[in-house]
PDB file of N, CA and C in Angstrom:
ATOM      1  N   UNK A   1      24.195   9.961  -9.659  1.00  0.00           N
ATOM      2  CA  UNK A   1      24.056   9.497  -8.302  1.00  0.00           C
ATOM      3  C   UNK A   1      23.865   7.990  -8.300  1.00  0.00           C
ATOM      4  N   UNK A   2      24.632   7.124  -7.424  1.00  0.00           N
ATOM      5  CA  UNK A   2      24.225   5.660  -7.157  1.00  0.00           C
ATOM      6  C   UNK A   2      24.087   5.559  -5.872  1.00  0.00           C
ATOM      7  N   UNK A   3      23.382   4.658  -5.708  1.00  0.00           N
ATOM      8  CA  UNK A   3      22.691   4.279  -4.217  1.00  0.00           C
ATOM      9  C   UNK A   3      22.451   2.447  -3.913  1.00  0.00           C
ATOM     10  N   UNK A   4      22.857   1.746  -2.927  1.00  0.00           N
ATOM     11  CA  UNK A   4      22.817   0.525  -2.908  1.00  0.00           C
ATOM     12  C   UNK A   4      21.149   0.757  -2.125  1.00  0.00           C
ATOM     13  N   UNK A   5      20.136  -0.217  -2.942  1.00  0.00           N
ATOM     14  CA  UNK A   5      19.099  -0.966  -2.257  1.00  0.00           C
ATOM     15  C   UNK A   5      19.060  -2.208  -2.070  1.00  0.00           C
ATOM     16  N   UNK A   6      19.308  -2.680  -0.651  1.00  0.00           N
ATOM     17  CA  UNK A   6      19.648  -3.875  -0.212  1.00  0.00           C
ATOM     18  C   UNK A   6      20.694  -4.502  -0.627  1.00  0.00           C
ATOM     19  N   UNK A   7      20.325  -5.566  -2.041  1.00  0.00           N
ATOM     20  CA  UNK A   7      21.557  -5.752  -2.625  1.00  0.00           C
ATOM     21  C   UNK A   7      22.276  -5.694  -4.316  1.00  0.00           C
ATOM     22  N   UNK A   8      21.064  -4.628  -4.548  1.00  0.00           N
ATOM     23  CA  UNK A   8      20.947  -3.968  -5.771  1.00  0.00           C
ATOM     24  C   UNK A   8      21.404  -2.673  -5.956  1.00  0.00           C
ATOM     25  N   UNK A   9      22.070  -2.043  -6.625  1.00  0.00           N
ATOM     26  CA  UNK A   9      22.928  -0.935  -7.133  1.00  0.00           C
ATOM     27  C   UNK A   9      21.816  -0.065  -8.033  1.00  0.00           C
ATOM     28  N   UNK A  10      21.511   1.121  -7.613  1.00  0.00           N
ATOM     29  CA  UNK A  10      20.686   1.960  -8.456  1.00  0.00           C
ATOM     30  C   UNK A  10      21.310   3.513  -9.094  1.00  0.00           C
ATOM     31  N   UNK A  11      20.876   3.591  -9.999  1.00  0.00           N
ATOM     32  CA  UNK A  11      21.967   4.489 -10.710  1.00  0.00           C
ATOM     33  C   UNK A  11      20.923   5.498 -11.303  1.00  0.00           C
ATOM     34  N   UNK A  12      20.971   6.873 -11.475  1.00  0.00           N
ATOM     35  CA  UNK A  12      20.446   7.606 -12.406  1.00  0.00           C
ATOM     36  C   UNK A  12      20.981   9.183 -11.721  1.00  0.00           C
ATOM     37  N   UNK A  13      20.794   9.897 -12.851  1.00  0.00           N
ATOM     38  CA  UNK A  13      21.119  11.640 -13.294  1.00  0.00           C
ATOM     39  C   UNK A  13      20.340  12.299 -12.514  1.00  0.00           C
ATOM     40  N   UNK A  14      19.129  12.216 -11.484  1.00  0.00           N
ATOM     41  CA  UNK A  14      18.042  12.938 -10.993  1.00  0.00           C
ATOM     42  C   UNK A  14      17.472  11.965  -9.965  1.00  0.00           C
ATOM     43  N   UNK A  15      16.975  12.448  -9.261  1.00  0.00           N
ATOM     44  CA  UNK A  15      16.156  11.966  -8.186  1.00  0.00           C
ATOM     45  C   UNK A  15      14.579  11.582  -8.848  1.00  0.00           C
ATOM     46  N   UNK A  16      14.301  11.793  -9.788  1.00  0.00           N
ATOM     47  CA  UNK A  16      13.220  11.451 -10.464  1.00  0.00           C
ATOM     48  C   UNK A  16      13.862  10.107 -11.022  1.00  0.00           C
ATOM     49  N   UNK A  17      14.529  10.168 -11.853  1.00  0.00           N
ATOM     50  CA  UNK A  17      15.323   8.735 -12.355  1.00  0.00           C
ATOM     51  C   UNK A  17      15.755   7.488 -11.439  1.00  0.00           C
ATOM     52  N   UNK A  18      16.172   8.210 -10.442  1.00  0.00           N
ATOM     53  CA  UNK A  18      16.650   6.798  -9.637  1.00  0.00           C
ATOM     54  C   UNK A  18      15.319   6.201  -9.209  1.00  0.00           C
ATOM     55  N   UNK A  19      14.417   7.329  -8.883  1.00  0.00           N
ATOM     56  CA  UNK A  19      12.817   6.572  -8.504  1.00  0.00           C
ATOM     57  C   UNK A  19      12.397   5.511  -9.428  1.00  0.00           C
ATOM     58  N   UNK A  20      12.694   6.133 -10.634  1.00  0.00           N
ATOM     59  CA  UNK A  20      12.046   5.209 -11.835  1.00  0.00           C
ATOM     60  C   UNK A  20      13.068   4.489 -11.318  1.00  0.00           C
ATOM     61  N   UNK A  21      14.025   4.125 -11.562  1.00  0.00           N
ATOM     62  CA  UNK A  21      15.027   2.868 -11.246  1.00  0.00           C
ATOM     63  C   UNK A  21      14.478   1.563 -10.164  1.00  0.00           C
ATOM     64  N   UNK A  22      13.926   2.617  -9.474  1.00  0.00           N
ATOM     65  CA  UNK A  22      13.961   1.433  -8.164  1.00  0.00           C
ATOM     66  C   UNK A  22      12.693   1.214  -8.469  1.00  0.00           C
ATOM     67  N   UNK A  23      11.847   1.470  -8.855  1.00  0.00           N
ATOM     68  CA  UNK A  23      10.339   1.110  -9.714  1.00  0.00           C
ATOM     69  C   UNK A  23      10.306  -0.005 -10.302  1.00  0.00           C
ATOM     70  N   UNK A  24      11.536   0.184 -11.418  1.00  0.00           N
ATOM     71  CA  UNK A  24      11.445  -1.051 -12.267  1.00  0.00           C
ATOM     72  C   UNK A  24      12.150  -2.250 -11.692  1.00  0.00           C
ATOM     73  N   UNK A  25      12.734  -2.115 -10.356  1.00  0.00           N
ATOM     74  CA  UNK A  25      13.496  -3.221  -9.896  1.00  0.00           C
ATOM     75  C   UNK A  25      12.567  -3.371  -8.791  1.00  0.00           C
ATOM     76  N   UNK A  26      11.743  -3.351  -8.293  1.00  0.00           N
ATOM     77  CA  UNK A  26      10.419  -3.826  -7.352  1.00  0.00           C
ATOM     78  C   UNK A  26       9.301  -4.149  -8.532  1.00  0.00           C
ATOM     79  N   UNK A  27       9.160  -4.301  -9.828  1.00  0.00           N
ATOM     80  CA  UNK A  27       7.929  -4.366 -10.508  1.00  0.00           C
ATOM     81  C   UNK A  27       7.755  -6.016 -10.228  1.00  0.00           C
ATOM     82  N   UNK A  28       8.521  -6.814  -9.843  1.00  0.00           N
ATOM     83  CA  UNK A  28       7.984  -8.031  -9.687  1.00  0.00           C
ATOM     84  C   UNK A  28       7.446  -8.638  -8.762  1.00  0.00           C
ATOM     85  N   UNK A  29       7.869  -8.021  -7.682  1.00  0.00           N
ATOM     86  CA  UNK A  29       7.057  -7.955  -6.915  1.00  0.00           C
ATOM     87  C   UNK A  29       6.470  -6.897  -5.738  1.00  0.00           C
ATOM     88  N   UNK A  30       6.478  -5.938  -6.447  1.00  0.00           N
ATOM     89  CA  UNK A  30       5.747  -4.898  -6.137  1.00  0.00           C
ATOM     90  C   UNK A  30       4.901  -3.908  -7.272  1.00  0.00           C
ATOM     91  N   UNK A  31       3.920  -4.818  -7.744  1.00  0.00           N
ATOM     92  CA  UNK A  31       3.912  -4.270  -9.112  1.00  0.00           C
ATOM     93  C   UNK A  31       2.744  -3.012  -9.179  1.00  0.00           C
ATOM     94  N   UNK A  32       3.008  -1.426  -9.572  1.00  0.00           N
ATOM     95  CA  UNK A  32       2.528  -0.596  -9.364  1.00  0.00           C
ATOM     96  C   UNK A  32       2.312   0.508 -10.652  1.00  0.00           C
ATOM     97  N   UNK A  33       1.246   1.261 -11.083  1.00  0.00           N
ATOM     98  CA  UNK A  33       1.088   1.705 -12.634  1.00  0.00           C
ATOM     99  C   UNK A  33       1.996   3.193 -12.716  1.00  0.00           C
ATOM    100  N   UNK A  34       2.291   3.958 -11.577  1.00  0.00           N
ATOM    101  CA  UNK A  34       2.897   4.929 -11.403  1.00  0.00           C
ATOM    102  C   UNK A  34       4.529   5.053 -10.319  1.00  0.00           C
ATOM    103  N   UNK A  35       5.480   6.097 -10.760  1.00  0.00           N
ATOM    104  CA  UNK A  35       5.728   6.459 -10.052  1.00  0.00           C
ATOM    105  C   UNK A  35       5.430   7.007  -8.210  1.00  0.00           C
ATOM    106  N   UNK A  36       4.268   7.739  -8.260  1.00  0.00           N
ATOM    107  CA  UNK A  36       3.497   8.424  -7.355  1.00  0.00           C
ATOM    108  C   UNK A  36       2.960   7.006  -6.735  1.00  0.00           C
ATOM    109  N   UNK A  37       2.477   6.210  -7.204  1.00  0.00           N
ATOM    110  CA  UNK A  37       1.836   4.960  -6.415  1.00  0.00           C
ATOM    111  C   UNK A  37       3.104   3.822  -5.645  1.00  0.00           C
ATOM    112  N   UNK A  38       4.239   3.711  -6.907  1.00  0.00           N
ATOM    113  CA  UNK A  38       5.230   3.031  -6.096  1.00  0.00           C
ATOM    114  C   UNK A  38       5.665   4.074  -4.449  1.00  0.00           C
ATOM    115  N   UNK A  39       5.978   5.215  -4.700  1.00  0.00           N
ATOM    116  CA  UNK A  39       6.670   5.963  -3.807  1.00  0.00           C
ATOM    117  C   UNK A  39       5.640   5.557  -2.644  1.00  0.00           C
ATOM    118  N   UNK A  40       4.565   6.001  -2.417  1.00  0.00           N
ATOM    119  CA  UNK A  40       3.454   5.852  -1.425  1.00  0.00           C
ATOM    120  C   UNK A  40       3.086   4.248  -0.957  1.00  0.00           C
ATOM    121  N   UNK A  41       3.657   3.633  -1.867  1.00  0.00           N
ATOM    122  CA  UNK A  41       3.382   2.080  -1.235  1.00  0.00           C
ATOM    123  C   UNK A  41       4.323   1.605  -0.795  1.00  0.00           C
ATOM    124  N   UNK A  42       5.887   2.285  -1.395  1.00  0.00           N
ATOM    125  CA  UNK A  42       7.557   1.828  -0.697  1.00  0.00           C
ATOM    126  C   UNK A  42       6.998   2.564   0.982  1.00  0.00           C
ATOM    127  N   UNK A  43       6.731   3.389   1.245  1.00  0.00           N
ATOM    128  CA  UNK A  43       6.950   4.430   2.053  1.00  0.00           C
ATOM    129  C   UNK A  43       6.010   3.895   2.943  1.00  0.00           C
ATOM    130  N   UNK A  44       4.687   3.511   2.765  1.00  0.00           N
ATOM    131  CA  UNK A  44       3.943   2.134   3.864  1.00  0.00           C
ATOM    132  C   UNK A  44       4.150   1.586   4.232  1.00  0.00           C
ATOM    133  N   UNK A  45       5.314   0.613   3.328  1.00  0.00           N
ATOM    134  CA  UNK A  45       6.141  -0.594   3.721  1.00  0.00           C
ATOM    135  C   UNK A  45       6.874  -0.411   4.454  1.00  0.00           C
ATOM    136  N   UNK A  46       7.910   1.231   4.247  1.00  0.00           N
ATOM    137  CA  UNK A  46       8.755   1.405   5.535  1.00  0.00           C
ATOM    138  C   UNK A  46       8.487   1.209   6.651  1.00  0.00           C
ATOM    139  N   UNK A  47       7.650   2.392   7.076  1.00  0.00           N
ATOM    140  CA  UNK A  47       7.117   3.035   8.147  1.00  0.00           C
ATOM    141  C   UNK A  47       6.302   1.830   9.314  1.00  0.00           C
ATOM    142  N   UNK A  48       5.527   0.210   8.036  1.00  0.00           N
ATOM    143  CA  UNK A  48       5.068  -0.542   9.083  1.00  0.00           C
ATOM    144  C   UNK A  48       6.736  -1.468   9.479  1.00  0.00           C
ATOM    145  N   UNK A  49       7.638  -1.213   8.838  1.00  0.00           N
ATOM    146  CA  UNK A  49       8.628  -1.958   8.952  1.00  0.00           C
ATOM    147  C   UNK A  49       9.808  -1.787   9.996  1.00  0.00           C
ATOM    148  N   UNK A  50       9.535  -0.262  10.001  1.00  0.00           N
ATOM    149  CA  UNK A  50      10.836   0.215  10.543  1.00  0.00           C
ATOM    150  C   UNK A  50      10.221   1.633  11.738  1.00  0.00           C
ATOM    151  N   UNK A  51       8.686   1.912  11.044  1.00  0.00           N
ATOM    152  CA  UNK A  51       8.535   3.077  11.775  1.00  0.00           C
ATOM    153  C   UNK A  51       8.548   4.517  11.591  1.00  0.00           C
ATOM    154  N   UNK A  52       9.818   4.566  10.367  1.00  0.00           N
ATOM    155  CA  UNK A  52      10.058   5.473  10.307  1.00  0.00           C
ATOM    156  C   UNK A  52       8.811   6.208   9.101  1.00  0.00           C
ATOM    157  N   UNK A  53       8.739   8.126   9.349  1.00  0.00           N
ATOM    158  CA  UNK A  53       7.792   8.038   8.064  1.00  0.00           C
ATOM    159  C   UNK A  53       8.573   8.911   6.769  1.00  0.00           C
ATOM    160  N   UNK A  54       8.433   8.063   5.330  1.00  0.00           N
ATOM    161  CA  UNK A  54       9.049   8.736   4.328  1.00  0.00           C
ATOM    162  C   UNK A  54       7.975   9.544   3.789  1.00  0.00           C
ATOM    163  N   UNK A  55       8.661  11.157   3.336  1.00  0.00           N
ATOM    164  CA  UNK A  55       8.227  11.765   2.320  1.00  0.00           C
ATOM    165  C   UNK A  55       7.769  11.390   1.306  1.00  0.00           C
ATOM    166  N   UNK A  56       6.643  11.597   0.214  1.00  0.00           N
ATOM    167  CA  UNK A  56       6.262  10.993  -0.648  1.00  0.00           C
ATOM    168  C   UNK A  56       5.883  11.932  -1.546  1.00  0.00           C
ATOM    169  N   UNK A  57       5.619  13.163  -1.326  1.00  0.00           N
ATOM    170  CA  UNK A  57       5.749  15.034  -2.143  1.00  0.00           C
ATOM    171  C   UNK A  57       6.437  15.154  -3.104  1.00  0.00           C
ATOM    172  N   UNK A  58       7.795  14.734  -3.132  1.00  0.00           N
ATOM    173  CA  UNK A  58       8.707  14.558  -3.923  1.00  0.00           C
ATOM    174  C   UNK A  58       9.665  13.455  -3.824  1.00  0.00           C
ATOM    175  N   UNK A  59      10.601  13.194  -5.120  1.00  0.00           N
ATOM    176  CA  UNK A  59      11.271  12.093  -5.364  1.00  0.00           C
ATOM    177  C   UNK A  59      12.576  12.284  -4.360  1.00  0.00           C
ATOM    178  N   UNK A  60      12.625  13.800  -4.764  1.00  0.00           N
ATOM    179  CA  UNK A  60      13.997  14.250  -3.551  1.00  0.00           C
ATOM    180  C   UNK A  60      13.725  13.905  -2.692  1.00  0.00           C
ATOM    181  N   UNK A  61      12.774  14.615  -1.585  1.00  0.00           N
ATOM    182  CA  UNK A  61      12.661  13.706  -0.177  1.00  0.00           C
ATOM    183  C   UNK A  61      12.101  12.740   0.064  1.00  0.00           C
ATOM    184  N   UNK A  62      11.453  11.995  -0.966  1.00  0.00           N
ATOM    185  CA  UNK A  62      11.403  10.853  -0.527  1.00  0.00           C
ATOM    186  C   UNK A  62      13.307   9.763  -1.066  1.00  0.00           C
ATOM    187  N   UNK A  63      13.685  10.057  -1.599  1.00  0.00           N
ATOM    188  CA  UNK A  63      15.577   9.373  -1.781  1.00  0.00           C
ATOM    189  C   UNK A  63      16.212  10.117  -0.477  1.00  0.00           C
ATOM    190  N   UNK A  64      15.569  11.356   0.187  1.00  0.00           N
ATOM    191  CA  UNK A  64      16.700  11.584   1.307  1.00  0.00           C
ATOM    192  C   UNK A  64      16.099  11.308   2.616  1.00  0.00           C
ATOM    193  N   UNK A  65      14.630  10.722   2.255  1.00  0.00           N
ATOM    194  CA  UNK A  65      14.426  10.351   3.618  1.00  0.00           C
ATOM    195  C   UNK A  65      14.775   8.691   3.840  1.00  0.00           C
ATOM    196  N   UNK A  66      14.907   8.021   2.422  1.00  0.00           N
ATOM    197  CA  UNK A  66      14.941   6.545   2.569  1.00  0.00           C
ATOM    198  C   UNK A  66      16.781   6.884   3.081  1.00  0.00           C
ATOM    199  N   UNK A  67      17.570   7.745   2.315  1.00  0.00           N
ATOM    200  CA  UNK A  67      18.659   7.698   3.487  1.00  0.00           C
ATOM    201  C   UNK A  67      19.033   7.670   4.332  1.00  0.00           C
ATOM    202  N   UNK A  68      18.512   8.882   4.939  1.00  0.00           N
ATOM    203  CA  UNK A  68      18.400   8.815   6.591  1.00  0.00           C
ATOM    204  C   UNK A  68      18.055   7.750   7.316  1.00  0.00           C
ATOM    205  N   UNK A  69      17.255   7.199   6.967  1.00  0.00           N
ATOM    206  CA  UNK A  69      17.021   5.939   7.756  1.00  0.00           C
ATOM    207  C   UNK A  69      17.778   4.654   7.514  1.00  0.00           C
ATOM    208  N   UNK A  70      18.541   4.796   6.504  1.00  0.00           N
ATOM    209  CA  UNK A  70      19.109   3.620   6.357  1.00  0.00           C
ATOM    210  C   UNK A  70      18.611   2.786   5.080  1.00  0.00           C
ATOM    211  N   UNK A  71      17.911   3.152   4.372  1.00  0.00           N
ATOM    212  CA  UNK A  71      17.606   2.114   3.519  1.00  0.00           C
ATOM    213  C   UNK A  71      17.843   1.698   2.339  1.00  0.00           C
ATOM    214  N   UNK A  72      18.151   3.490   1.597  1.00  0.00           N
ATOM    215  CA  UNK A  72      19.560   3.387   0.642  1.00  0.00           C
ATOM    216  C   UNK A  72      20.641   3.826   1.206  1.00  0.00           C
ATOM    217  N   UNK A  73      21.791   3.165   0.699  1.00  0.00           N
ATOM    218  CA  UNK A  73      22.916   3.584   0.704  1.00  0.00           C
ATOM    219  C   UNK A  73      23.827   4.097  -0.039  1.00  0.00           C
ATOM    220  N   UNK A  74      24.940   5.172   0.561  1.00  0.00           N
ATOM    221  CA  UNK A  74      25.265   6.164  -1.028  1.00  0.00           C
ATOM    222  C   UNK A  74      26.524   5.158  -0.725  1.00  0.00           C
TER     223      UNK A  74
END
């Protein structure tokens, strides 16, 4: 699966993987010790940003809710 974030290209085999992906491409400045902590702090950022609220339960809905709204792109 690939997915454009903003203006970065994210790539991985699983919805767990692409998380890690986009983890390590926010660590500079979003720097966070977990998976589970990035997801819940991307998903703050949305929601004061845009409103919308992302899943954070899982990697799946949280990648199909950042779709829906627009924020990755397939």
């Amino acid at each position: 699966m690939k997915y454009k974030l903003n203006e970065e290209t994210v790539a991985a085999d699983s919805f767990n993987g692409l998380v890690e992906e986009m983890k390590k491409i926010s660590q500079e400045w979003q720097p966070t010790s977990s998976v589970a902590e990035y997801m819940k702090t991307f998903a703050q950022r949305c929601e004061m940003q845009t409103g919308e609220k992302i899943r954070t339960d899982s990697a799946e809905n949280f990648v199909g809710d950042l779709v829906k709204c627009g924020i990755l792109k397939e």
